[in-house]
Protein backbone atom coordinates (compact mmCIF):
# COMPACT_ATOMS: atom_id res chain seq x y z
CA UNK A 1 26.55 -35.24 -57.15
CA UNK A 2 25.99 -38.11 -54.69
CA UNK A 3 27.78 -37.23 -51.20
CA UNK A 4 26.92 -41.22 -49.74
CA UNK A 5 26.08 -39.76 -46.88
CA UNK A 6 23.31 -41.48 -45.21
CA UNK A 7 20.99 -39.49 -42.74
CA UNK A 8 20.35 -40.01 -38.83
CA UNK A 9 18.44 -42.19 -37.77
CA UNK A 10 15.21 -40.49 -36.48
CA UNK A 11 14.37 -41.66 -32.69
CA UNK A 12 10.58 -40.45 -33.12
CA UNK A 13 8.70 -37.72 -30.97
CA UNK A 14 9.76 -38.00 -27.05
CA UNK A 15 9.67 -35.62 -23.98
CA UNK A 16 12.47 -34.59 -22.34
CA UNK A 17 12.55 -36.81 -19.50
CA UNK A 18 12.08 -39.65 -22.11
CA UNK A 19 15.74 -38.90 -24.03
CA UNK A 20 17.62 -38.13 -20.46
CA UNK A 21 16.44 -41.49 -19.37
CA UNK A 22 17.59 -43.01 -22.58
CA UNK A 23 21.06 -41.55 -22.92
CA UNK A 24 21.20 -41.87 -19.17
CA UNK A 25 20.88 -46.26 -19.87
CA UNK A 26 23.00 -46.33 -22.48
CA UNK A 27 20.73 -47.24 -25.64
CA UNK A 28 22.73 -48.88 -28.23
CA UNK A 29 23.75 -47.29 -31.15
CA UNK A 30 21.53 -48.02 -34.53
CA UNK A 31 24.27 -46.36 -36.44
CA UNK A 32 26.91 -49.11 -35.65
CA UNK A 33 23.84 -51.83 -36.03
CA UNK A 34 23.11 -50.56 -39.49
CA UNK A 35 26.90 -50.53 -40.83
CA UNK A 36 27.50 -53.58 -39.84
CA UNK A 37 29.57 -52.99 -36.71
CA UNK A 38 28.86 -53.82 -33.54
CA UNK A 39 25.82 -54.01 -31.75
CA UNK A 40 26.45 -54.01 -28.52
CA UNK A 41 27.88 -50.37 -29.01
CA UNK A 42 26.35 -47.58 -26.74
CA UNK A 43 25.75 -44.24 -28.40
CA UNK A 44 27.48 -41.22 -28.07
CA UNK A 45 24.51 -39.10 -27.72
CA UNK A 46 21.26 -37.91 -28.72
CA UNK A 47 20.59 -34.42 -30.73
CA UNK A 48 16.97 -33.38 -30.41
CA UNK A 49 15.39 -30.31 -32.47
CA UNK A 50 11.90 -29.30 -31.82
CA UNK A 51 9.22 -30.70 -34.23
CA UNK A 52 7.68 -28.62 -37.11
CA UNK A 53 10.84 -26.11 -37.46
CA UNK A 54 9.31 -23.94 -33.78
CA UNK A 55 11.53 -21.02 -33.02
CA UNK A 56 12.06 -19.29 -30.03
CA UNK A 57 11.55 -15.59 -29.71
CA UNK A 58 14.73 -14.53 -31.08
CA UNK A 59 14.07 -16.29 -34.31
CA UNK A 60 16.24 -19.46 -33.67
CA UNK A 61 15.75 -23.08 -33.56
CA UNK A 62 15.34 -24.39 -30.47
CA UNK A 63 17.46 -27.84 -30.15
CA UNK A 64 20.19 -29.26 -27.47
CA UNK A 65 22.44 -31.95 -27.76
CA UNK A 66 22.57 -34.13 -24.49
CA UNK A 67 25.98 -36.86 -24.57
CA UNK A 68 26.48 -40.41 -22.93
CA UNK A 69 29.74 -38.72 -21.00
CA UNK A 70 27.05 -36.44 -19.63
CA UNK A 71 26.12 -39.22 -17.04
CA UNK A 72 29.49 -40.85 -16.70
């Protein structure tokens, strides 16, 4: 069954301090860019996981989501 559903974009491999700064500026969406909406529209947000499936020592993924309204 095809769900149409297409994946996030990937931002590539960046530090902490990197993605605060980022979402911090307001980086423009690529998801609006790629639909054909507009493309002057800021993000929401960023959700970063850590690479290569790392867990911490409870057995979990380590990840945070960090949002535009964060800074606002």
């Amino acid at each position: 069954m095809k769900l149409d559903i297409l994946p996030v974009p990937f931002l590539g491999f960046l530090s902490i301090q990197e993605i605060v700064y980022m979402v911090k500026h307001k980086y423009r969406s690529l998801v609006a860019e790629f639909e054909g909406g507009n493309p002057d529209y800021d993000a929401e947000g960023v959700v970063c996981k850590a690479p290569y499936g790392v867990l911490d020592r409870m057995g979990k993924r380590i990840m945070f989501k960090l949002k535009s309204k964060d800074f606002s």
